[in-house]
C-alpha atoms as a PDB file:
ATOM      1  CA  UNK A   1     -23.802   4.961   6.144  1.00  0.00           C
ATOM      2  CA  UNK A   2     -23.286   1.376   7.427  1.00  0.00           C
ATOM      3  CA  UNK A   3     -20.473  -1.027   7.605  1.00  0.00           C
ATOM      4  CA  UNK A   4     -18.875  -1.631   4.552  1.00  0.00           C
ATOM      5  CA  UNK A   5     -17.339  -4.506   4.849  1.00  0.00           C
ATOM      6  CA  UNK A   6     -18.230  -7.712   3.188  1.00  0.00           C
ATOM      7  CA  UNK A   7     -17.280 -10.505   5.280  1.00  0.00           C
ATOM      8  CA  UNK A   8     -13.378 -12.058   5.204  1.00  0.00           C
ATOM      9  CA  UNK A   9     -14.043 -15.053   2.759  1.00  0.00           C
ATOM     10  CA  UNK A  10     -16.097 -12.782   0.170  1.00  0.00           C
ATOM     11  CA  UNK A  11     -12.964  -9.683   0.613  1.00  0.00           C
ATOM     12  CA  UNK A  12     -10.766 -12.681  -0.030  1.00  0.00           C
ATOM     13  CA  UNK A  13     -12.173 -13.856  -3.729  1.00  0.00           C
ATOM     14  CA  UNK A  14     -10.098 -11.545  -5.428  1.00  0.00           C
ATOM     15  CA  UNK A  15      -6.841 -12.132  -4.340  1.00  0.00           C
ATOM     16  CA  UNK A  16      -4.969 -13.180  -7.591  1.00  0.00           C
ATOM     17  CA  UNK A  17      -7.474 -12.031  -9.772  1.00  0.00           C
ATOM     18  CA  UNK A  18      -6.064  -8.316 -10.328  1.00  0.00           C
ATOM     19  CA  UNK A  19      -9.496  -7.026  -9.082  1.00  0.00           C
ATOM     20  CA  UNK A  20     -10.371  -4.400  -6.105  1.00  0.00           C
ATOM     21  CA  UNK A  21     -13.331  -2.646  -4.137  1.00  0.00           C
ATOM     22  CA  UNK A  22     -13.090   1.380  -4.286  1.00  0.00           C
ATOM     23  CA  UNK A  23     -15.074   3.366  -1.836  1.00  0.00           C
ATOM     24  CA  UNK A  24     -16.202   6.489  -3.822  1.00  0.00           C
ATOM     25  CA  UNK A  25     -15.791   9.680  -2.006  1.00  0.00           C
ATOM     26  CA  UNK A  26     -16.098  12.973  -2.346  1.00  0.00           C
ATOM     27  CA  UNK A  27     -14.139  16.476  -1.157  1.00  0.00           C
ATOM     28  CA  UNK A  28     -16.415  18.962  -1.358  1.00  0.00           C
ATOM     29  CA  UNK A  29     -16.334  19.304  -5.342  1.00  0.00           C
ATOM     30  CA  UNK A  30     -17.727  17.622  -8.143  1.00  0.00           C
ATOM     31  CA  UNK A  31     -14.566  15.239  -8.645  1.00  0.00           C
ATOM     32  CA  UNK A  32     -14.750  11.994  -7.164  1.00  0.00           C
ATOM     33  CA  UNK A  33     -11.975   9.991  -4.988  1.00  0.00           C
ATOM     34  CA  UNK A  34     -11.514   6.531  -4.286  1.00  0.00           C
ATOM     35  CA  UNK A  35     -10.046   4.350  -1.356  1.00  0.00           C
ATOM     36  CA  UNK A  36      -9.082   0.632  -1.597  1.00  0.00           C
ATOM     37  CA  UNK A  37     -12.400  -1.237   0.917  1.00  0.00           C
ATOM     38  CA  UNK A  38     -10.045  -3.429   1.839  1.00  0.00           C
ATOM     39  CA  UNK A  39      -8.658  -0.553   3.976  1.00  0.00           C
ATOM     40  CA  UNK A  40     -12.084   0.516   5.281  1.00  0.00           C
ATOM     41  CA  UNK A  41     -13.640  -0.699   8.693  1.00  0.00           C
ATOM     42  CA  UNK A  42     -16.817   1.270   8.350  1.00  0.00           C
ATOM     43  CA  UNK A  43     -18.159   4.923   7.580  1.00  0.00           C
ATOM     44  CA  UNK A  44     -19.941   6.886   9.662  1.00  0.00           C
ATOM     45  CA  UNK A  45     -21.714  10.431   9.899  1.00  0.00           C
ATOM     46  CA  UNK A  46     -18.868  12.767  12.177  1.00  0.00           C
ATOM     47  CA  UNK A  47     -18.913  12.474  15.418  1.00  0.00           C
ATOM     48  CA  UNK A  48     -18.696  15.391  17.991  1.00  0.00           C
ATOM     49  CA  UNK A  49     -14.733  15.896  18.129  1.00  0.00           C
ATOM     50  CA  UNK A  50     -12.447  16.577  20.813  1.00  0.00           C
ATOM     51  CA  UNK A  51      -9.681  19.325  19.565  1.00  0.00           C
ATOM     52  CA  UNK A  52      -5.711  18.697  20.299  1.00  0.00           C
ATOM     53  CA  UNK A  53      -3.673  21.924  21.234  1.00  0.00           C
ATOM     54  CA  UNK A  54      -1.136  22.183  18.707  1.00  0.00           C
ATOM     55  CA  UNK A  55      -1.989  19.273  17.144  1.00  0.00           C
ATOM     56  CA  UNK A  56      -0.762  19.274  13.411  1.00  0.00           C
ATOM     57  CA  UNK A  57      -2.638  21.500  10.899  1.00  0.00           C
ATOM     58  CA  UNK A  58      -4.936  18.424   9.272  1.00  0.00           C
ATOM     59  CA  UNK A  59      -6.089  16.369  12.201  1.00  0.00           C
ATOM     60  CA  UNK A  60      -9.448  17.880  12.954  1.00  0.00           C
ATOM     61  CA  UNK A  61      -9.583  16.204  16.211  1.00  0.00           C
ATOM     62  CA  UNK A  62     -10.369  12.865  18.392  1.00  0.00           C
ATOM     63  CA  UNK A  63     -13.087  10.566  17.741  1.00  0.00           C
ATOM     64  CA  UNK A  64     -14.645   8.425  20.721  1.00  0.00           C
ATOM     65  CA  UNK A  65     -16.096   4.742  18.965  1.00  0.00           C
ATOM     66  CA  UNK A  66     -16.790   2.215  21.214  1.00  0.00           C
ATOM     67  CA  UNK A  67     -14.061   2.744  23.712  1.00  0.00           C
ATOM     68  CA  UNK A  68     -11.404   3.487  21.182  1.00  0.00           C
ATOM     69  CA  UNK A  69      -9.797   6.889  20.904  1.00  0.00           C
ATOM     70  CA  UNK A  70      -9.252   7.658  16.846  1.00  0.00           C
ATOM     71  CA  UNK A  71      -7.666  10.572  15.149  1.00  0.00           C
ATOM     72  CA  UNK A  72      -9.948  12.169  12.661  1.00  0.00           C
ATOM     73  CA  UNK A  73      -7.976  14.206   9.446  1.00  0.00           C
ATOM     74  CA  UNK A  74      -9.369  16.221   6.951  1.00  0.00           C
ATOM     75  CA  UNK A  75      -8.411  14.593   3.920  1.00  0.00           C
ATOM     76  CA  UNK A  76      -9.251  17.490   1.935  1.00  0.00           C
ATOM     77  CA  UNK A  77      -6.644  19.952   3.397  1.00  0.00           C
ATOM     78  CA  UNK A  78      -4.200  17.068   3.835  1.00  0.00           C
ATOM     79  CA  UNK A  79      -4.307  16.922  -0.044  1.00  0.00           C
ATOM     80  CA  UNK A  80      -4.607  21.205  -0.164  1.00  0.00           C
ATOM     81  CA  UNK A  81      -7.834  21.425  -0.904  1.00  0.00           C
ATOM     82  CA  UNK A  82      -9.871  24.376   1.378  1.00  0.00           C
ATOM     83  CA  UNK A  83     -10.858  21.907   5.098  1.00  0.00           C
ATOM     84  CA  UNK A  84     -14.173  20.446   5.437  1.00  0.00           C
ATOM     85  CA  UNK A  85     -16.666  23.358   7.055  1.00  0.00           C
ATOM     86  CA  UNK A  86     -19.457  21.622   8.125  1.00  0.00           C
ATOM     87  CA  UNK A  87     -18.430  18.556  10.316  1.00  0.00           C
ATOM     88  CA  UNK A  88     -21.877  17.727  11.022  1.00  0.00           C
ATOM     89  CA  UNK A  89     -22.930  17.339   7.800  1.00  0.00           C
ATOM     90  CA  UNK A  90     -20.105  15.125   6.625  1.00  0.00           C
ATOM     91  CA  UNK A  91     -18.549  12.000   6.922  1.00  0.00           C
ATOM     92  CA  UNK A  92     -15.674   9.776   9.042  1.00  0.00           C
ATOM     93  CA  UNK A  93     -14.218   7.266   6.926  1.00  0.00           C
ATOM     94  CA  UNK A  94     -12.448   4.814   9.639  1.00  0.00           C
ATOM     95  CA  UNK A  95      -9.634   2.992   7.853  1.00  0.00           C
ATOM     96  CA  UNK A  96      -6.667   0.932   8.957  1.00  0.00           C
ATOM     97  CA  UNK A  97      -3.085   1.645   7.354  1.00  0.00           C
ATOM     98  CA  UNK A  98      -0.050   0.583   8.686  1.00  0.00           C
ATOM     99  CA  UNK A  99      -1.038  -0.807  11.614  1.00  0.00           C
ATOM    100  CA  UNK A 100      -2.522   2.221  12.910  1.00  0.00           C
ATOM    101  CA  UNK A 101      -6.296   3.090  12.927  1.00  0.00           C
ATOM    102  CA  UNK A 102      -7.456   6.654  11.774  1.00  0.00           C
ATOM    103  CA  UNK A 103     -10.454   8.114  10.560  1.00  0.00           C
ATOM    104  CA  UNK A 104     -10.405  10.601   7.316  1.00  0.00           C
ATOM    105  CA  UNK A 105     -13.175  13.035   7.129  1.00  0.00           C
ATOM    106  CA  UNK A 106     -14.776  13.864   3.755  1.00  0.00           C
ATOM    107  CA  UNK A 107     -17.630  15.347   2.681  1.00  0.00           C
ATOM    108  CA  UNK A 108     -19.359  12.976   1.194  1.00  0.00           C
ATOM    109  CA  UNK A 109     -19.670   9.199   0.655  1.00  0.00           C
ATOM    110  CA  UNK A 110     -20.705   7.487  -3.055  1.00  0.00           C
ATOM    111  CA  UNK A 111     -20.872   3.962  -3.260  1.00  0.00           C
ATOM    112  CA  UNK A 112     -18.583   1.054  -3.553  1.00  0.00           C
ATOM    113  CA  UNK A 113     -17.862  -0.234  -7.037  1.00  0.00           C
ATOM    114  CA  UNK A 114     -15.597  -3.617  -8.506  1.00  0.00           C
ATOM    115  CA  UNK A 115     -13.095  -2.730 -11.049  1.00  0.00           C
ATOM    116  CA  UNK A 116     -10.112  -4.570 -12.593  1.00  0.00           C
ATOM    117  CA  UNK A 117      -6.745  -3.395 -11.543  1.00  0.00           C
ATOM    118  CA  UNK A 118      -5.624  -3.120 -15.075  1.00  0.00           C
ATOM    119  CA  UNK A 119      -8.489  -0.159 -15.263  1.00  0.00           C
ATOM    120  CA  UNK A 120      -6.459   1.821 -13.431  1.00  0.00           C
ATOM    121  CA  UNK A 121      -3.205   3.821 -14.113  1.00  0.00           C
ATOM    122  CA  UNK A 122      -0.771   5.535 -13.135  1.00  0.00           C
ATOM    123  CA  UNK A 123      -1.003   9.313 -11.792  1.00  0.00           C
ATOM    124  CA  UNK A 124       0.272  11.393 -15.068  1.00  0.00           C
ATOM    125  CA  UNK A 125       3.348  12.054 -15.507  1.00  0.00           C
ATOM    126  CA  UNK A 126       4.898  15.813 -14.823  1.00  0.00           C
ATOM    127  CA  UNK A 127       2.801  15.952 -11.396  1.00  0.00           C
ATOM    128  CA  UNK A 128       5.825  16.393  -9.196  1.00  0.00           C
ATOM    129  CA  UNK A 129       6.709  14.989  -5.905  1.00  0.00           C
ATOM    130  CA  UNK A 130       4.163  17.516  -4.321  1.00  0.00           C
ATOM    131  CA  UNK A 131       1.141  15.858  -5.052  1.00  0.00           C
ATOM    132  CA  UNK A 132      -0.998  13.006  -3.144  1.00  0.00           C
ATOM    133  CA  UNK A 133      -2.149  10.685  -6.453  1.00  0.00           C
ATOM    134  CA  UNK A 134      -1.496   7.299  -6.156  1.00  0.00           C
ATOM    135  CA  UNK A 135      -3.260   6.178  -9.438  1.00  0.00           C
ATOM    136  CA  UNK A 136      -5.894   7.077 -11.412  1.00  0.00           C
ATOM    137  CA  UNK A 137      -9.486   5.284 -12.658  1.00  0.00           C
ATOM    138  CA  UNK A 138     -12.689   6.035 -14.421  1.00  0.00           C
ATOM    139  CA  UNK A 139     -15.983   4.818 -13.151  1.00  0.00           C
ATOM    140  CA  UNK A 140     -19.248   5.840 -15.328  1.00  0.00           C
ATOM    141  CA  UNK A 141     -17.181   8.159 -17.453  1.00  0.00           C
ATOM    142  CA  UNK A 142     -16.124  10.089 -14.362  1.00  0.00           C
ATOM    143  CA  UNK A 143     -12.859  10.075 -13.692  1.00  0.00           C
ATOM    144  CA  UNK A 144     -11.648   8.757  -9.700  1.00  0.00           C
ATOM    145  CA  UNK A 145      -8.249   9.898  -8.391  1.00  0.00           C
ATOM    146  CA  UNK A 146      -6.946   7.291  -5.739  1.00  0.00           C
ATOM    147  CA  UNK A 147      -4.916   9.077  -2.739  1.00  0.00           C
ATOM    148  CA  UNK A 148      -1.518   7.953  -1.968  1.00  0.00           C
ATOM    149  CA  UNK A 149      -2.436   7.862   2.231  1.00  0.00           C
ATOM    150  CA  UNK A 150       0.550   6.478   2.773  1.00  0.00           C
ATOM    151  CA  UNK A 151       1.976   9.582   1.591  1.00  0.00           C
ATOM    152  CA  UNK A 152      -0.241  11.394   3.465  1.00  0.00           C
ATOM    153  CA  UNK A 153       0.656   9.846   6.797  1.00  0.00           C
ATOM    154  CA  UNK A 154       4.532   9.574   6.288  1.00  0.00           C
ATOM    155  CA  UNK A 155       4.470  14.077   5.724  1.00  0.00           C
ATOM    156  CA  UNK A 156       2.067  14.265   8.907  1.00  0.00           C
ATOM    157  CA  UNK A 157       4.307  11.263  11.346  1.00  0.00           C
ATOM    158  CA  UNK A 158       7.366  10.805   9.396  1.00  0.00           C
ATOM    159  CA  UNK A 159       8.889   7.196   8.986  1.00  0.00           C
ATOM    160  CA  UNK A 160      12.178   5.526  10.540  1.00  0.00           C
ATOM    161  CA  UNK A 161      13.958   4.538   7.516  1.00  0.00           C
ATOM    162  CA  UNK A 162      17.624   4.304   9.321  1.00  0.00           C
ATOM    163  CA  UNK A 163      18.842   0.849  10.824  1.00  0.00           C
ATOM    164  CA  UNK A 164      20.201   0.332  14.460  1.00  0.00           C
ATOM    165  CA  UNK A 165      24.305   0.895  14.159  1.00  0.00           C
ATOM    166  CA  UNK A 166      26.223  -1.942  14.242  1.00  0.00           C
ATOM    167  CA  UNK A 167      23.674  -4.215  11.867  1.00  0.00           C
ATOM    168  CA  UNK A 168      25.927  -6.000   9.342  1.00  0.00           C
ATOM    169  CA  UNK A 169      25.282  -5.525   5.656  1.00  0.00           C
ATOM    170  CA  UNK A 170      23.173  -8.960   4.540  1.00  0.00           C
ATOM    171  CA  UNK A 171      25.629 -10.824   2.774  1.00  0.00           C
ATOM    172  CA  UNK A 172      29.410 -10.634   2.997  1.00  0.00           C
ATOM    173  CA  UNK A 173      30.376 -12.773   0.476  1.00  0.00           C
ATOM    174  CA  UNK A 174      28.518 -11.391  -2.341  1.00  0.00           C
ATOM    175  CA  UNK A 175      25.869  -8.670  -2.589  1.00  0.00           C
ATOM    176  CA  UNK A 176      22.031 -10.076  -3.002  1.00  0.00           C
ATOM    177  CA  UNK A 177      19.530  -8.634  -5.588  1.00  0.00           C
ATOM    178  CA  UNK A 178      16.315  -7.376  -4.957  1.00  0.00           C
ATOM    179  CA  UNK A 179      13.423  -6.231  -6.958  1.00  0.00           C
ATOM    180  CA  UNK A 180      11.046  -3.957  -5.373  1.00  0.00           C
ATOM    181  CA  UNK A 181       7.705  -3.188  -6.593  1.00  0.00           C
ATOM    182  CA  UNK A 182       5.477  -0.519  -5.353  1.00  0.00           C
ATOM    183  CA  UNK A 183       3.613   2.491  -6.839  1.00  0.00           C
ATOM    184  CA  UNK A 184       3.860   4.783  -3.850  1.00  0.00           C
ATOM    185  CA  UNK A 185       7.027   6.782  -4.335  1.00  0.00           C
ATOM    186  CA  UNK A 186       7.373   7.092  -1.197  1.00  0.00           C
ATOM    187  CA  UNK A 187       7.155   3.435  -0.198  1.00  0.00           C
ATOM    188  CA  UNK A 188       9.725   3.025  -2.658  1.00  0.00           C
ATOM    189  CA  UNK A 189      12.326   5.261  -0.953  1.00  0.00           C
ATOM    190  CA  UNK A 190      11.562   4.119   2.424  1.00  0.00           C
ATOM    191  CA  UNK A 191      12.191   0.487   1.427  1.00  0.00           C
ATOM    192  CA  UNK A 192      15.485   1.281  -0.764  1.00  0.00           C
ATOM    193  CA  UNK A 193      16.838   3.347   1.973  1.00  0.00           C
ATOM    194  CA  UNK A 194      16.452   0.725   4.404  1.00  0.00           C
ATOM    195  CA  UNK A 195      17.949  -1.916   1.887  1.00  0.00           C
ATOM    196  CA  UNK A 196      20.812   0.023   0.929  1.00  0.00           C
ATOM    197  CA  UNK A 197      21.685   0.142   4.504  1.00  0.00           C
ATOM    198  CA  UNK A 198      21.776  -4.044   4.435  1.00  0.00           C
ATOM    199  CA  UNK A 199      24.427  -3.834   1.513  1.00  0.00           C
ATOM    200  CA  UNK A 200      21.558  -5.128  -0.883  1.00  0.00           C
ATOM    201  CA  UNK A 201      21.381  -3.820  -5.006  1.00  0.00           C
ATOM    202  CA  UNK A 202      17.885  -2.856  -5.342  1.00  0.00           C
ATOM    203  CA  UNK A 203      15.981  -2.678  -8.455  1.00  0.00           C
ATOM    204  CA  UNK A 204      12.517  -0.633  -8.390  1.00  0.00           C
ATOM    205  CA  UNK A 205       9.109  -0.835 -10.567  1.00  0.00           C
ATOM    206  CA  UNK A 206       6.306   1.302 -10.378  1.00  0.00           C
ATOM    207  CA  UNK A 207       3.327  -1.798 -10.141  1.00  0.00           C
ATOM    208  CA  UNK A 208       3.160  -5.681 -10.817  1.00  0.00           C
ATOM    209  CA  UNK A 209       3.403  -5.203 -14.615  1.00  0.00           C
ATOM    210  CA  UNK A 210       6.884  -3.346 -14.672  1.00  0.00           C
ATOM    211  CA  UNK A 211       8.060  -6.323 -12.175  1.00  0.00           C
ATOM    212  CA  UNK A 212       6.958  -8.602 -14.454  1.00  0.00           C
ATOM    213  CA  UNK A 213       8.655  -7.223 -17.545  1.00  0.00           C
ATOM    214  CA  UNK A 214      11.658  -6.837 -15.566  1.00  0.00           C
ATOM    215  CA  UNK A 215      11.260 -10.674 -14.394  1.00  0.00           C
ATOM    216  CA  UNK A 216      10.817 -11.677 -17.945  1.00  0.00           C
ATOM    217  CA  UNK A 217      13.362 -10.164 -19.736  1.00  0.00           C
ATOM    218  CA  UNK A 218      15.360 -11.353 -17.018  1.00  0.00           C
ATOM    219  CA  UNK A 219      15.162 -14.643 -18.220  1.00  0.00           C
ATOM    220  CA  UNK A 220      14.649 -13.982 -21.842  1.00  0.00           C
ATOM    221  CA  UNK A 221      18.620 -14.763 -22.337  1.00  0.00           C
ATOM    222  CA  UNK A 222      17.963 -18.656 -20.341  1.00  0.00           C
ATOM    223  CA  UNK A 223      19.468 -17.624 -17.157  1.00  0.00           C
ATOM    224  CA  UNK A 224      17.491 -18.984 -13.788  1.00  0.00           C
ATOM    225  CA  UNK A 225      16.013 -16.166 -12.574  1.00  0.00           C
ATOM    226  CA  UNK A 226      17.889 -16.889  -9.000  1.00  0.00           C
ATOM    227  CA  UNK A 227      21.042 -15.580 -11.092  1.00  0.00           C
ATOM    228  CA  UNK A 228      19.498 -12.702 -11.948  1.00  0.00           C
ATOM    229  CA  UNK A 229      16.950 -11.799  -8.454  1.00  0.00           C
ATOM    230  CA  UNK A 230      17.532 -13.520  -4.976  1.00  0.00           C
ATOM    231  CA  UNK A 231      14.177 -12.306  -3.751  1.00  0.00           C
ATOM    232  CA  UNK A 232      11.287  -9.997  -4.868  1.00  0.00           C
ATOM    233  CA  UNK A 233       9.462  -7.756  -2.477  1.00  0.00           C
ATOM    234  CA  UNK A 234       6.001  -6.251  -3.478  1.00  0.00           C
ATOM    235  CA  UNK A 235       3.226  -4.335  -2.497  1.00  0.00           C
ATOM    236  CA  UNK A 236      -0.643  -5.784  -2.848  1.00  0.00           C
ATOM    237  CA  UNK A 237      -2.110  -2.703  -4.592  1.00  0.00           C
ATOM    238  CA  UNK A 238      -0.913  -1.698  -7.596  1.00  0.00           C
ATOM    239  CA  UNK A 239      -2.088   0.032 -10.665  1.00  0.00           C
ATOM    240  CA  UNK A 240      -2.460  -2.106 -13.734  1.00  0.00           C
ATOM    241  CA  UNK A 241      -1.067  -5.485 -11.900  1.00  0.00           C
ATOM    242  CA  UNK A 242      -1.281  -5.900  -7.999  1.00  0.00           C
ATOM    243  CA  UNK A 243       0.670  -7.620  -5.949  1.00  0.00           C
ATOM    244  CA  UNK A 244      -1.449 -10.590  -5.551  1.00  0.00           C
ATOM    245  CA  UNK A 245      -1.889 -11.116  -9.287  1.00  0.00           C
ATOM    246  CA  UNK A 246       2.161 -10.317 -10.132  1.00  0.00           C
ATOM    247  CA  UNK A 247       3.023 -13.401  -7.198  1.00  0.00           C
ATOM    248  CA  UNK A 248       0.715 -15.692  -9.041  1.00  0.00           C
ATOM    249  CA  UNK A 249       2.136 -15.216 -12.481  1.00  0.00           C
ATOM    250  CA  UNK A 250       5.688 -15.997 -10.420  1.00  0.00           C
ATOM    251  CA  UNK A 251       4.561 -18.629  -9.180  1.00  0.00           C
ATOM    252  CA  UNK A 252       2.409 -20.551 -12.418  1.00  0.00           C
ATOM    253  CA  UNK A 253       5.687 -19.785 -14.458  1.00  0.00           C
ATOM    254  CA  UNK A 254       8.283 -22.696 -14.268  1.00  0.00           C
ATOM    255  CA  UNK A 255      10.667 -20.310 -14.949  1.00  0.00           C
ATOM    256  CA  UNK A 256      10.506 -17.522 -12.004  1.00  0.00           C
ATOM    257  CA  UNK A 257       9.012 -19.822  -9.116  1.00  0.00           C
ATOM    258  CA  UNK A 258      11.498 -20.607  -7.604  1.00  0.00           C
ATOM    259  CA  UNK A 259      11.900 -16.950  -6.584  1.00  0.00           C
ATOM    260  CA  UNK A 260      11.550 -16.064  -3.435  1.00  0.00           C
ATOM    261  CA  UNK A 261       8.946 -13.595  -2.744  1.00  0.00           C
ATOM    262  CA  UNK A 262       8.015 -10.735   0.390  1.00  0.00           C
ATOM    263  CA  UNK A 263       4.093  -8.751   0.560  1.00  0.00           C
ATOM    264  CA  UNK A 264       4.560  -6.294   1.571  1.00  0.00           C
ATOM    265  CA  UNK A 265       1.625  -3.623   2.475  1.00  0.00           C
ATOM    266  CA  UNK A 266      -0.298  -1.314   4.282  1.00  0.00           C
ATOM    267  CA  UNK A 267      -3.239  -3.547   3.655  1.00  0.00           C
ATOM    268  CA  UNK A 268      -3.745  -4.822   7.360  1.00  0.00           C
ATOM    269  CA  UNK A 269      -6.518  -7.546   9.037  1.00  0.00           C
ATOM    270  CA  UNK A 270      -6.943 -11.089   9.590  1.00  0.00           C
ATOM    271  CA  UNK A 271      -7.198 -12.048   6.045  1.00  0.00           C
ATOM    272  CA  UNK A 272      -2.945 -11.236   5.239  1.00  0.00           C
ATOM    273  CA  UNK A 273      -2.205 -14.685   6.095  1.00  0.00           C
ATOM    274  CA  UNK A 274      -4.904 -16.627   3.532  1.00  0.00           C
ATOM    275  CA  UNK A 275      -3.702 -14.210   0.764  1.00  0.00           C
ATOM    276  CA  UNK A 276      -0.511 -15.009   1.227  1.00  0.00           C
ATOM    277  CA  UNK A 277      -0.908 -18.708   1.179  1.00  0.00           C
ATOM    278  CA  UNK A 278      -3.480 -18.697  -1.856  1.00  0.00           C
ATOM    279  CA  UNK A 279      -0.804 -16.649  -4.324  1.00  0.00           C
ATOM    280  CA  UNK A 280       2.483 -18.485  -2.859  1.00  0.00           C
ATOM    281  CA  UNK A 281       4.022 -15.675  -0.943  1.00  0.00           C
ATOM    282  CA  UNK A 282       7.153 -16.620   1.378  1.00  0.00           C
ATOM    283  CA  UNK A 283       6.145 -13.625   3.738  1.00  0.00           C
ATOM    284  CA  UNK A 284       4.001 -10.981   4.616  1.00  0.00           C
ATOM    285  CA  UNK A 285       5.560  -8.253   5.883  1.00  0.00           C
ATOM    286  CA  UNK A 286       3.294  -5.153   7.108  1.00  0.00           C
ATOM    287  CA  UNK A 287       4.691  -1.456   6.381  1.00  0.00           C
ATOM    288  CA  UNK A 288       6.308   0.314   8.045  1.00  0.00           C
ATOM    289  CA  UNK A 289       8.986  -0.831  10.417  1.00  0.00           C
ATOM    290  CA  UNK A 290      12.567  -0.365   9.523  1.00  0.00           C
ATOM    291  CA  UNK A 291      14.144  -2.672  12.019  1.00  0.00           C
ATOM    292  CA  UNK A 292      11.168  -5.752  11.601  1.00  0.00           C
ATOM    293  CA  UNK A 293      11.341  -5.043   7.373  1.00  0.00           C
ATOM    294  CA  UNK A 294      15.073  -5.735   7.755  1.00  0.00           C
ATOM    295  CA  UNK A 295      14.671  -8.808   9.956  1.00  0.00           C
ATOM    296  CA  UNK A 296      12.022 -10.448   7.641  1.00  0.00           C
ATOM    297  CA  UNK A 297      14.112 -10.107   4.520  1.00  0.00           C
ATOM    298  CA  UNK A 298      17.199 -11.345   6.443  1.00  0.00           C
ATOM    299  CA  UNK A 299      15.068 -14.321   7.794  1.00  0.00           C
ATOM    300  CA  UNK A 300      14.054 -15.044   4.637  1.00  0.00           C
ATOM    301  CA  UNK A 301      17.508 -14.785   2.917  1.00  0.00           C
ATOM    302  CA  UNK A 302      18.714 -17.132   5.613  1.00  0.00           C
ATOM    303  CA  UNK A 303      15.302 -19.629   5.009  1.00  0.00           C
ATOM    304  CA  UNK A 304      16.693 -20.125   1.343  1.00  0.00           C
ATOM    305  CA  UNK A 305      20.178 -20.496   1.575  1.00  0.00           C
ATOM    306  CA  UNK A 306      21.333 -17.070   0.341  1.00  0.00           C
ATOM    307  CA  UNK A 307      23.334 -15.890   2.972  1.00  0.00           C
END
């Protein structure tokens, strides 16, 4: 299979408009999985792979693309499903997430399809902590179970969440309020452990839409919502109301603009810094860096007076 990326200025279109590309995907069953193509640099049939002693149990080996070295992992076993058999009769998703560049091998590749942001849901409830569901969609009456790689990648590297000693907390004359939206669990207790270590009262939701309930009953009473939030931080993809959509509501309501406001996501490439400016974002911050999350939400806090 070819490239699948569209060029930056066509990606770009729906920033703000609560919409998203899935690349369908298959494990070696009938069920069908989906990855953001925003994510995606291209797919390709697997290469012949180099094999890592003691390498962890998922990463099927090293992929050599155009001068670039690339970990492959089977995405199947990384999510407990049986590993992919038959490597030369499957697939190398290549994908960018955090700043790093892997490649996820899966059976079988679908098709890309366009879908509103509010099609898609949470995992159900009752799944546990144990399993690798970010959210969940239906294309053509088949349902499509999107993988929290984040998730993923934090069990198989692990993540600094713990701040250089001797940081001060971010404020010492009164403690600052942030709300924190992101569905990844994970994400979520990365960024709240690194916030609680800045002295910071942190208030999480799940996606945009819990943010913005929480931002509008905020100010249901009359207060400025600067009494009430000094800055929001949020990730771009979100089930039911992304990231880009929840910033644009903040920023076409009188009433929460003047909130300050952080991206913040694994969603990497040239095109961060024209989202950012089309929604009104303050910042985009990429994940996952304790030390450089802490510095752009204390630059920021310092930008606007708070501290």
């Amino acid at each position: 299979m070819a490239s699948v990326l569209d060029k930056v200025d066509q990606r770009t279109r729906l920033a703000g408009e609560n919409r998203l590309e899935l690349l369908l995907f298959n494990l070696g069953g009938r069920q069908h999985f989906g990855i953001n193509v925003f994510k995606v640099q291209e797919v390709i049939s697997c290469p012949g792979l180099t094999g890592i002693p003691h390498a962890h149990p998922i990463m099927k080996g090293l992929a050599h693309l155009r001068g670039k070295t690339i970990p492959v992992l089977d995405l199947a076993m990384a999510i407990g499903k049986p590993p992919v058999q038959n490597t030369r009769e499957s697939y190398v998703i290549i994908s960018e997430y955090n700043r790093s560049t892997q490649g996820f091998l899966v059976n079988g590749v679908n098709r890309i399809v366009n879908i509103n942001w509010d099609e898609v849901r949470p995992p159900p409830k009752g799944l546990g902590n144990d399993n690798y569901m970010t959210a969940v969609t239906r294309v053509d009456d088949e349902l499509v179970e999107i993988i929290d790689v984040e998730k993923i990648l934090a069990d198989m590297l692990g993540v600094v969440t713990e701040l250089k000693a001797g940081r001060d907390e971010l404020s010492e004359t009164r403690i600052l309020k942030i709300l924190v939206a992101d569905d990844s669990s994970v994400a979520r207790k990365q960024i709240k452990r690194t916030l609680d270590q800045m002295g910071v009262e942190v208030t999480l939701a799940n996606n945009g839409k819990e943010a913005h309930d929480l931002l509008m009953k905020a100010i249901a009473d009359g207060l400025p919502i600067t009494d009430v939030f000094d800055i929001m931080i949020s990730d771009v993809e979100m089930p039911v109301m992304d990231g880009y959509t929840l910033t644009k509501l903040v920023r076409e309501d009188e009433r929460l603009r003047a909130l300050p406001v952080i991206l913040h996501t694994s969603l990497s490439g040239s095109f961060n810094d024209s989202m950012v400016k089309k929604v009104g974002a303050d910042r985009f911050v990429p994940k996952f860096r304790a030390e450089e999350f802490a510095d752009e939400v204390t630059a920021l806090a310092k930008d606007k007076g708070l501290i």
